[in-house]
N, C-alpha and C. Protein backbone atom coordinates (compact mmCIF):
# COMPACT_ATOMS: atom_id res chain seq x y z
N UNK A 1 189.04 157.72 101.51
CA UNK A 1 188.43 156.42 101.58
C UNK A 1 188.88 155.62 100.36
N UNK A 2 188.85 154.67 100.32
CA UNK A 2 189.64 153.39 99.59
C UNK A 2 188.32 153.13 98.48
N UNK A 3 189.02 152.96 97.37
CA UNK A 3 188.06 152.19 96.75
C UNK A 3 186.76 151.32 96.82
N UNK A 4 187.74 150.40 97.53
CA UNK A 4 186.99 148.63 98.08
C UNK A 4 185.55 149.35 99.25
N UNK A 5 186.24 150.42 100.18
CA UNK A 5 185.64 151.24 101.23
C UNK A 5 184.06 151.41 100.45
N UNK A 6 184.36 152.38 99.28
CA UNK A 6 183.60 153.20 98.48
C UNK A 6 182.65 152.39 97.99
N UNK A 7 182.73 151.29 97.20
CA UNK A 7 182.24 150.07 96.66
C UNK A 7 181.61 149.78 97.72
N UNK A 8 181.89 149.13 99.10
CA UNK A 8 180.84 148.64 99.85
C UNK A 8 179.74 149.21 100.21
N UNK A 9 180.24 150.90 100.71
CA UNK A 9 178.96 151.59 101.01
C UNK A 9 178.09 151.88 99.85
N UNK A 10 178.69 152.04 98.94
CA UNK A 10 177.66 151.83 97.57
C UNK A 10 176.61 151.01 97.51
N UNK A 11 177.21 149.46 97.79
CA UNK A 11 176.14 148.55 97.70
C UNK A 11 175.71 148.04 98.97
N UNK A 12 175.84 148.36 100.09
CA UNK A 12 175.22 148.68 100.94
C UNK A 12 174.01 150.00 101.12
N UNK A 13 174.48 151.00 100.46
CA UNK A 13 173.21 151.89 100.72
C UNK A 13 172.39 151.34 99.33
N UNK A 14 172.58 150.80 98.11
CA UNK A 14 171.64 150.01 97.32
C UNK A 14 171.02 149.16 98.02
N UNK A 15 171.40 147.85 98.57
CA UNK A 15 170.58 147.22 99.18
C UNK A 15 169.83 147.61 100.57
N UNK A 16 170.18 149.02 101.02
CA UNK A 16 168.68 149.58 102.05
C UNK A 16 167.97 150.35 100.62
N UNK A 17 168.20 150.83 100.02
CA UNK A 17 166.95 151.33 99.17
C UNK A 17 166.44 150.02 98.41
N UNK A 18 167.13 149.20 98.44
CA UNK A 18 166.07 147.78 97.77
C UNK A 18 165.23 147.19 98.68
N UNK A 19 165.53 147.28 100.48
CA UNK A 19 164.74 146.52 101.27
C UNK A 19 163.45 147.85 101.51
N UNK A 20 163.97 149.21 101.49
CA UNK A 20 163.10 150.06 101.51
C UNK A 20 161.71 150.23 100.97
N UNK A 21 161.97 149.49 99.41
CA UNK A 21 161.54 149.47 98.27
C UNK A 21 160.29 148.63 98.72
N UNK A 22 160.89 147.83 98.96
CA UNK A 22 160.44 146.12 99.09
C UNK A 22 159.11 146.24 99.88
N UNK A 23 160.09 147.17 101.41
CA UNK A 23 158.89 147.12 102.52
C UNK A 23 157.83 147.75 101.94
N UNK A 24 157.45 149.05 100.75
CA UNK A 24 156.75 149.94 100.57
C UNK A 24 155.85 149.14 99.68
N UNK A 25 155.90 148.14 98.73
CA UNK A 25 155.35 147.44 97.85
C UNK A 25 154.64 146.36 98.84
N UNK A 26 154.98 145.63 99.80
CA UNK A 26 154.44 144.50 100.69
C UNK A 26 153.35 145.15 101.64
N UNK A 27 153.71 146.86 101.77
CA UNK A 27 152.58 147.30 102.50
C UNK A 27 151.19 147.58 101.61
N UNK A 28 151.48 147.87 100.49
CA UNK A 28 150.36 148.47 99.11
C UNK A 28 150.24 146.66 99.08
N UNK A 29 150.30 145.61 99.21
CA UNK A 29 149.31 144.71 98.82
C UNK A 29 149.33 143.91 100.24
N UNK A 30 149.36 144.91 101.29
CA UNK A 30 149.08 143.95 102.82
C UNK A 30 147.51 144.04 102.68
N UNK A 31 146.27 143.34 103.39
CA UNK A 31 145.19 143.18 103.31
C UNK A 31 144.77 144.68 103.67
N UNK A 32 143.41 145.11 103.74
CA UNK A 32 142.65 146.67 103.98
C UNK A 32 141.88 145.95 105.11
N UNK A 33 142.10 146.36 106.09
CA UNK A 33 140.87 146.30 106.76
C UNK A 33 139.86 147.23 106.99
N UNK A 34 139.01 147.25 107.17
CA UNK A 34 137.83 148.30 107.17
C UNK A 34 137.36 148.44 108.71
N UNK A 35 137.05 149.81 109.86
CA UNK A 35 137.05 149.27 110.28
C UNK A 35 135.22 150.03 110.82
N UNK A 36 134.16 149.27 110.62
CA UNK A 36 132.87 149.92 110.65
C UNK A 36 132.09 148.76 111.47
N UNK A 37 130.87 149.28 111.92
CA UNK A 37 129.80 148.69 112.56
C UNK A 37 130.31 147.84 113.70
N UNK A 38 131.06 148.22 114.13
CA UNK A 38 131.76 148.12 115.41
C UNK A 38 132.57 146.74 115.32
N UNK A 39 132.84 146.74 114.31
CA UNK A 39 134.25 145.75 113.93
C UNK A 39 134.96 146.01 112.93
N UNK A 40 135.96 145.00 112.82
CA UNK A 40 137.15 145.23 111.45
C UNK A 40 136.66 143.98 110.88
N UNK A 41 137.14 144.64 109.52
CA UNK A 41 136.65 143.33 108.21
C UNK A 41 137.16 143.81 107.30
N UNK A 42 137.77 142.83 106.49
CA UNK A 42 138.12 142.69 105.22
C UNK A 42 137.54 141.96 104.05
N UNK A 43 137.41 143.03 103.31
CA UNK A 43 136.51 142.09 102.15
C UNK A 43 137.95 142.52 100.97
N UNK A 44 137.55 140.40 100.46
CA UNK A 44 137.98 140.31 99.69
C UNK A 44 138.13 140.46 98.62
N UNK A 45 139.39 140.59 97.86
CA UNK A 45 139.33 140.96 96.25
C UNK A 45 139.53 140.03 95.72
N UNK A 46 139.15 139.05 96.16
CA UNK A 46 139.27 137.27 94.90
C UNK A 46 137.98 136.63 95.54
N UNK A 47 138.00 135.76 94.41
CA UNK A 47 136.91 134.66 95.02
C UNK A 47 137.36 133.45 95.41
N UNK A 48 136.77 132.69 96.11
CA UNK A 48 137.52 131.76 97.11
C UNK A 48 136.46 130.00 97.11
N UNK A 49 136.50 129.03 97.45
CA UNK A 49 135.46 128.39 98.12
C UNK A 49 135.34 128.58 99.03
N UNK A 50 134.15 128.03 100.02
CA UNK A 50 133.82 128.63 101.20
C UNK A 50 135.21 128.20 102.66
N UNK A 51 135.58 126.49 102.03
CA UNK A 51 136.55 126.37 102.75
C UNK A 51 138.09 126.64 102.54
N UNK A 52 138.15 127.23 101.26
CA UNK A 52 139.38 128.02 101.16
C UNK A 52 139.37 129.83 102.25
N UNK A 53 137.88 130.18 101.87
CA UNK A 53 137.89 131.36 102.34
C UNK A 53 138.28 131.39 104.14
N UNK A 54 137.52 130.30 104.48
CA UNK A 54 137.98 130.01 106.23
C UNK A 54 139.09 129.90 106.18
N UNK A 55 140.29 129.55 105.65
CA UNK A 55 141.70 129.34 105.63
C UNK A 55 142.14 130.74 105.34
N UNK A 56 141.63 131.21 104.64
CA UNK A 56 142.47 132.30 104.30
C UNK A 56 142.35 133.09 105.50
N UNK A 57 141.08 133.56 106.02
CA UNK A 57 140.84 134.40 107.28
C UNK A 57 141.68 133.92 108.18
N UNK A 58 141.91 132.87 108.50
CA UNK A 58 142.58 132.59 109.49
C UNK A 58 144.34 133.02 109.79
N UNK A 59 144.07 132.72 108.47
CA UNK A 59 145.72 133.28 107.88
C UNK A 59 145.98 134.81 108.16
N UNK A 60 145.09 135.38 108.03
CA UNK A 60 145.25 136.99 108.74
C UNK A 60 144.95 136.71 110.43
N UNK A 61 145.12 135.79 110.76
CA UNK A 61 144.38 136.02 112.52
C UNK A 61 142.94 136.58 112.71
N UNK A 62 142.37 135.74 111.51
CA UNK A 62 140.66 136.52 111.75
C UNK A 62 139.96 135.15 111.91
N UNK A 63 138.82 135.07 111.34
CA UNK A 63 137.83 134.26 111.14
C UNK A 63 136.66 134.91 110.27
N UNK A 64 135.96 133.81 109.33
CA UNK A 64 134.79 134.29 108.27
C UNK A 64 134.19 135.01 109.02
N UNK A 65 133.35 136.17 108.72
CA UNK A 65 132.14 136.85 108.94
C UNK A 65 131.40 136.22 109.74
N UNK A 66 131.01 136.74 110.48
CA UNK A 66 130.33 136.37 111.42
C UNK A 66 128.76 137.21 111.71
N UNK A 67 127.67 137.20 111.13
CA UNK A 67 126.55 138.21 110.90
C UNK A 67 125.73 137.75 112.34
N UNK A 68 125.71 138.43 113.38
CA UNK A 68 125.31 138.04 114.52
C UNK A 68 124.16 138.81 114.94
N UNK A 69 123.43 139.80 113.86
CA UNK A 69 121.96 140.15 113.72
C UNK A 69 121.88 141.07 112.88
N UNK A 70 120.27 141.97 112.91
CA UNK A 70 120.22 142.16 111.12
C UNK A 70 120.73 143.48 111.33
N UNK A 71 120.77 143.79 112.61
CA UNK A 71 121.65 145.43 113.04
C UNK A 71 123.01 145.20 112.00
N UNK A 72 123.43 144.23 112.19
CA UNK A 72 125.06 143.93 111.98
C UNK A 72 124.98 143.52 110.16
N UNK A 73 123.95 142.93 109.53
CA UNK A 73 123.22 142.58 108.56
C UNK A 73 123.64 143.91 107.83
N UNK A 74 122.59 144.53 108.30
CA UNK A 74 122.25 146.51 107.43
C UNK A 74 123.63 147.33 107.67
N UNK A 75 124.55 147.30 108.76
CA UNK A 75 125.33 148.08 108.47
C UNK A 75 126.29 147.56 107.29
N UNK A 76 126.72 146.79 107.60
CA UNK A 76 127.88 146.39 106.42
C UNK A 76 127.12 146.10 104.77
N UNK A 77 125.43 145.96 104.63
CA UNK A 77 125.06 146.17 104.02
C UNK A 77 124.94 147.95 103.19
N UNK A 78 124.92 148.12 104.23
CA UNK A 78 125.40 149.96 104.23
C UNK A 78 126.43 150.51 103.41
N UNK A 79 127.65 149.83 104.36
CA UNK A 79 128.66 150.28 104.51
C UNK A 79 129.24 149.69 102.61
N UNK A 80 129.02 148.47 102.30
CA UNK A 80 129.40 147.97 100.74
C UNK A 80 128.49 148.66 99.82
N UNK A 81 127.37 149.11 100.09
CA UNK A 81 126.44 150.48 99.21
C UNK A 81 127.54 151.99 99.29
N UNK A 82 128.43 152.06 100.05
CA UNK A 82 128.85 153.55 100.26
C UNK A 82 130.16 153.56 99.19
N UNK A 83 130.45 152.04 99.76
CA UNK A 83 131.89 151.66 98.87
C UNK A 83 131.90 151.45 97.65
N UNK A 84 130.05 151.42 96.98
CA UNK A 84 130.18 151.22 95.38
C UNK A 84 130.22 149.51 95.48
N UNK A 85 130.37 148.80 96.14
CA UNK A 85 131.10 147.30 96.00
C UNK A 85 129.70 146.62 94.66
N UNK A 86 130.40 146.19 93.70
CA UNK A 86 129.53 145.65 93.01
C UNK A 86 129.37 143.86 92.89
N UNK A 87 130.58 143.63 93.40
CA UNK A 87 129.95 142.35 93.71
C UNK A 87 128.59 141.73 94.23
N UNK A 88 128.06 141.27 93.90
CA UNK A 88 127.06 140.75 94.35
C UNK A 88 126.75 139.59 96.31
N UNK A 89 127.46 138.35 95.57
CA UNK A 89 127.97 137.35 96.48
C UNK A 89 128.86 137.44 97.52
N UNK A 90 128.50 136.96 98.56
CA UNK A 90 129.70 137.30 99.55
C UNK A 90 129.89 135.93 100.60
N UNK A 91 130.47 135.29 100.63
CA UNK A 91 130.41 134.05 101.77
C UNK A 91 130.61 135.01 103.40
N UNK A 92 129.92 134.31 104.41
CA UNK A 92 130.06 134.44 105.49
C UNK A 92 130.26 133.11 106.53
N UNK A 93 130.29 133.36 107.77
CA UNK A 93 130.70 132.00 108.39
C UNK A 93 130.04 131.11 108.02
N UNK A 94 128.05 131.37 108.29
CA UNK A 94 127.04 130.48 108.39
C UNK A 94 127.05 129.35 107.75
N UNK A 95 126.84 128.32 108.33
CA UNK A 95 126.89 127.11 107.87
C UNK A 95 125.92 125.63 108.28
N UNK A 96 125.42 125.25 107.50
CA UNK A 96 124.63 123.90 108.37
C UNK A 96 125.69 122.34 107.61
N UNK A 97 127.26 122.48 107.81
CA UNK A 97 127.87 121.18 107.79
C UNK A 97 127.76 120.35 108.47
N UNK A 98 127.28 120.25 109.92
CA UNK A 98 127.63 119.39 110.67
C UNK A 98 125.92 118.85 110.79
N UNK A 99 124.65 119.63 110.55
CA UNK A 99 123.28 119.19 110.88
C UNK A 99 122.57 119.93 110.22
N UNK A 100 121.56 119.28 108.68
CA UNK A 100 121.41 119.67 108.00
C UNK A 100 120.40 120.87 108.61
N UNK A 101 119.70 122.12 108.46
CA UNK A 101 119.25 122.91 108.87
C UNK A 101 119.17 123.37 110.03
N UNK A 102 120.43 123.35 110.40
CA UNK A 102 120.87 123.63 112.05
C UNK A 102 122.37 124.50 111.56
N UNK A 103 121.92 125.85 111.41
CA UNK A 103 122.66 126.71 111.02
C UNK A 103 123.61 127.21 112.07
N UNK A 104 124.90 127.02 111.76
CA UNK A 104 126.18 128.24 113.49
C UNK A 104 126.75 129.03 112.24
N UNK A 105 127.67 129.73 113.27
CA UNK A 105 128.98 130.50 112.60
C UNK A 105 130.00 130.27 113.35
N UNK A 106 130.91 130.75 113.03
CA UNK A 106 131.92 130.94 112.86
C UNK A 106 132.95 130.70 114.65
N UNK A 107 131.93 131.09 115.19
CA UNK A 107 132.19 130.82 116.97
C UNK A 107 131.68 129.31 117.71
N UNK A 108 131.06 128.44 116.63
CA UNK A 108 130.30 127.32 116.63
C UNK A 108 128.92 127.39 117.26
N UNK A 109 128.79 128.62 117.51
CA UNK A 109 127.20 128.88 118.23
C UNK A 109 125.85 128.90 117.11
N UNK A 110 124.93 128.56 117.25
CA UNK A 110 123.69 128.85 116.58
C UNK A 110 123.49 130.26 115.76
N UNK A 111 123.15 129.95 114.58
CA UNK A 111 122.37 131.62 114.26
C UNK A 111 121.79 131.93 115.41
N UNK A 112 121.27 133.36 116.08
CA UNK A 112 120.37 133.37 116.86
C UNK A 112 119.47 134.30 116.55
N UNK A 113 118.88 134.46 115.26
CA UNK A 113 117.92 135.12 114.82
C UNK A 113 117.99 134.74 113.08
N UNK A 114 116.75 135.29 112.56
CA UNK A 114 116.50 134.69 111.20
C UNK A 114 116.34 135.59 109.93
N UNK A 115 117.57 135.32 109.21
CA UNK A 115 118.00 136.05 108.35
C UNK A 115 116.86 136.25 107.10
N UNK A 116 116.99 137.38 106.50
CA UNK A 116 115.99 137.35 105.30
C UNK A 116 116.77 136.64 104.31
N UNK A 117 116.06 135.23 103.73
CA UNK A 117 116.62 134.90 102.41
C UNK A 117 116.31 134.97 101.14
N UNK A 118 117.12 134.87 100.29
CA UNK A 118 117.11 134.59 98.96
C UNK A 118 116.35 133.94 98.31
N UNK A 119 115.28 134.34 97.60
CA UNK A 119 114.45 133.61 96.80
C UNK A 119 113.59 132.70 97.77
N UNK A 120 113.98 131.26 97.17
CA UNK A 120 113.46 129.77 97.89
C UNK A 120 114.42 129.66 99.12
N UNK A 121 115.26 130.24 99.05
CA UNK A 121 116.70 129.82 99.61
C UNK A 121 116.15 129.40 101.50
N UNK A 122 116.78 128.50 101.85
CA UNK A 122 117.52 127.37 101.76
C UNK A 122 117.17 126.33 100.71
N UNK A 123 117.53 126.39 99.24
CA UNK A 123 116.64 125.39 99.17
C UNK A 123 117.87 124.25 97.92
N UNK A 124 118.89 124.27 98.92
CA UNK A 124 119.83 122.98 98.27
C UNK A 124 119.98 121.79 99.25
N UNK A 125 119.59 122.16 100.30
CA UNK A 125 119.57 120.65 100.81
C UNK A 125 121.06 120.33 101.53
N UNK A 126 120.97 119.13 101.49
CA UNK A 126 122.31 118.61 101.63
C UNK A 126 123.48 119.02 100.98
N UNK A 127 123.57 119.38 99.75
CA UNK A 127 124.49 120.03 98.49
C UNK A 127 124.70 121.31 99.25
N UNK A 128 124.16 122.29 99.36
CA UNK A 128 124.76 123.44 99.95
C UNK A 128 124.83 124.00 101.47
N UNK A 129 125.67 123.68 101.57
CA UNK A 129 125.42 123.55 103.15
C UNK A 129 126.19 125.17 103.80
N UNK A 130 126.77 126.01 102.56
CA UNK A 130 127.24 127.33 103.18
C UNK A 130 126.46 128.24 102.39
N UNK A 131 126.88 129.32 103.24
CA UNK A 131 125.69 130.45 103.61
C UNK A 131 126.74 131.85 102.99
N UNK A 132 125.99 132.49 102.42
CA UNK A 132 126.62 133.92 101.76
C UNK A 132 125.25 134.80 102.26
N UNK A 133 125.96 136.10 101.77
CA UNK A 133 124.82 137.22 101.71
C UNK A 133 125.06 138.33 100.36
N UNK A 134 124.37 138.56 100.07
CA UNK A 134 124.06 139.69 99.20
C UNK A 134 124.37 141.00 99.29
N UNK A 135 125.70 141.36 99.19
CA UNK A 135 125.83 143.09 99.29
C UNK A 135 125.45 143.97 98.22
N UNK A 136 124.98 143.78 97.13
CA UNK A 136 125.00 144.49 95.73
C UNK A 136 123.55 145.71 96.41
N UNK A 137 123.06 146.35 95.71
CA UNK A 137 121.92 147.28 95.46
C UNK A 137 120.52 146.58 94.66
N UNK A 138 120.60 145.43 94.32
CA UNK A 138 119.04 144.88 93.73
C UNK A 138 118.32 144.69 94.84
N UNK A 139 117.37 144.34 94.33
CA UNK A 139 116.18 143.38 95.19
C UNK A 139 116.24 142.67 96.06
N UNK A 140 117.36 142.14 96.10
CA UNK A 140 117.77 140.96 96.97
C UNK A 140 119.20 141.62 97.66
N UNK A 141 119.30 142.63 97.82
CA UNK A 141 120.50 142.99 98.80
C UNK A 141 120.41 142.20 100.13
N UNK A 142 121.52 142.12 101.26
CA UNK A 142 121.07 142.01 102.32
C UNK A 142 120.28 140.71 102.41
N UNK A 143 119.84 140.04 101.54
CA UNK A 143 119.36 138.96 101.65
C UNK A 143 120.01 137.58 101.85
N UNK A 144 120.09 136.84 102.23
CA UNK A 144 121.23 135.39 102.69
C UNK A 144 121.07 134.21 101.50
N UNK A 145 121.74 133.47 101.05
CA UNK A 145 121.98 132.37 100.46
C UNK A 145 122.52 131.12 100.80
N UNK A 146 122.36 130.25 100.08
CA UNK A 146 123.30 128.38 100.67
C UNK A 146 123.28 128.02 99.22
N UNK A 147 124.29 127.67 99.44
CA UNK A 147 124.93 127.06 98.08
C UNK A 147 126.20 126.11 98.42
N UNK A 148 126.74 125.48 97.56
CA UNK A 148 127.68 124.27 97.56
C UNK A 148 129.29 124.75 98.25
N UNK A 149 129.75 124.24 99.15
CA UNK A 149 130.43 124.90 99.76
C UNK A 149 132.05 125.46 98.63
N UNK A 150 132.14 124.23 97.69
CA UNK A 150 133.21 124.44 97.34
C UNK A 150 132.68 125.64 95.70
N UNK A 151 131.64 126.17 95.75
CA UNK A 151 131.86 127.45 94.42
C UNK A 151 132.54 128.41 94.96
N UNK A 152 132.66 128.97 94.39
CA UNK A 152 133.83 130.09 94.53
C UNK A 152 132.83 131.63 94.67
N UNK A 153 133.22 132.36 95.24
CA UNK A 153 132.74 133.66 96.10
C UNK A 153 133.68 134.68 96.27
N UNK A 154 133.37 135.80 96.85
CA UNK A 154 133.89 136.50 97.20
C UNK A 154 133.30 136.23 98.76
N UNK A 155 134.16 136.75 99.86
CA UNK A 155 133.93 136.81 101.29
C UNK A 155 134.95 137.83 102.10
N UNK A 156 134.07 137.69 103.32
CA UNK A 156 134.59 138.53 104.30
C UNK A 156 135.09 138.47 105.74
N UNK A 157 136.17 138.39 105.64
CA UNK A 157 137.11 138.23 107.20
C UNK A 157 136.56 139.00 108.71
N UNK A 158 136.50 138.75 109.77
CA UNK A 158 136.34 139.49 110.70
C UNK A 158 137.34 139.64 111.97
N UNK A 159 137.44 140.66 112.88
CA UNK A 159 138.36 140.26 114.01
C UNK A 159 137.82 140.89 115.05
């Protein structure tokens, strides 16, 4: 084989161990999905605003969390107690943007049952019009919040 020969397959088999490389690093920071309480979800490792966080889900082919009763509430409440998750805050779809205490998610349908909240909570009014929940281990686990849509959170994707 020829030099020039020798040289190409050289840097030809370099550049498959560089795309090799590549693919193995893009999979270690592709998203985790989890997949429990009879769905997949990803919880995030950044914090987001509430309408950055809807963008981002979408961007995986999901949509925000969607807590569609307190069955669904306690497991993933569960399930972030098993995982250690110490975050506290978590955004979910719930939202009253469009009518002030006329709460949907994420499918544009109504809450259809009534979440345990936080403290006073609802109690921003017009100013907070999105809805988180509480995964940590205090007092207030599992418990729901509203706050200003654009603070920043941690949240959770669904599919």
């Amino acid at each position: 084989m020829s030099k020039t020969k020798t040289m190409q397959w050289q840097l030809i088999s370099l550049f498959l161990q560089i795309l090799i490389q590549a693919n193995f690093a893009m999979q270690d920071s592709a998203p985790h999905w989890v997949d429990v309480c009879d769905g997949s979800y990803l919880f995030s490792e950044d914090a987001k605003s509430w309408f950055d966080a809807v963008a981002n889900c979408e961007l995986y082919g999901s949509h925000m969390l969607q807590i569609d009763d307190l069955s669904e509430n306690n497991c993933l409440l569960e399930y972030a107690h098993s995982q250690e998750i110490t975050e506290p805050n978590w955004w979910h779809s719930g939202n009253d943007i469009d009518s002030e205490g006329v709460y949907r998610q994420a499918d544009g349908e109504y809450v259809q049952w009534v979440p345990s909240w936080y403290g006073d909570d609802p109690n921003s009014g017009t100013a907070g019009n999105c809805l988180g929940v509480r995964l940590d281990t205090s007092q207030y686990s599992g418990k729901w919040w509203d706050e200003p849509c654009n603070n920043n959170h941690h949240y959770v994707c669904e599919k």
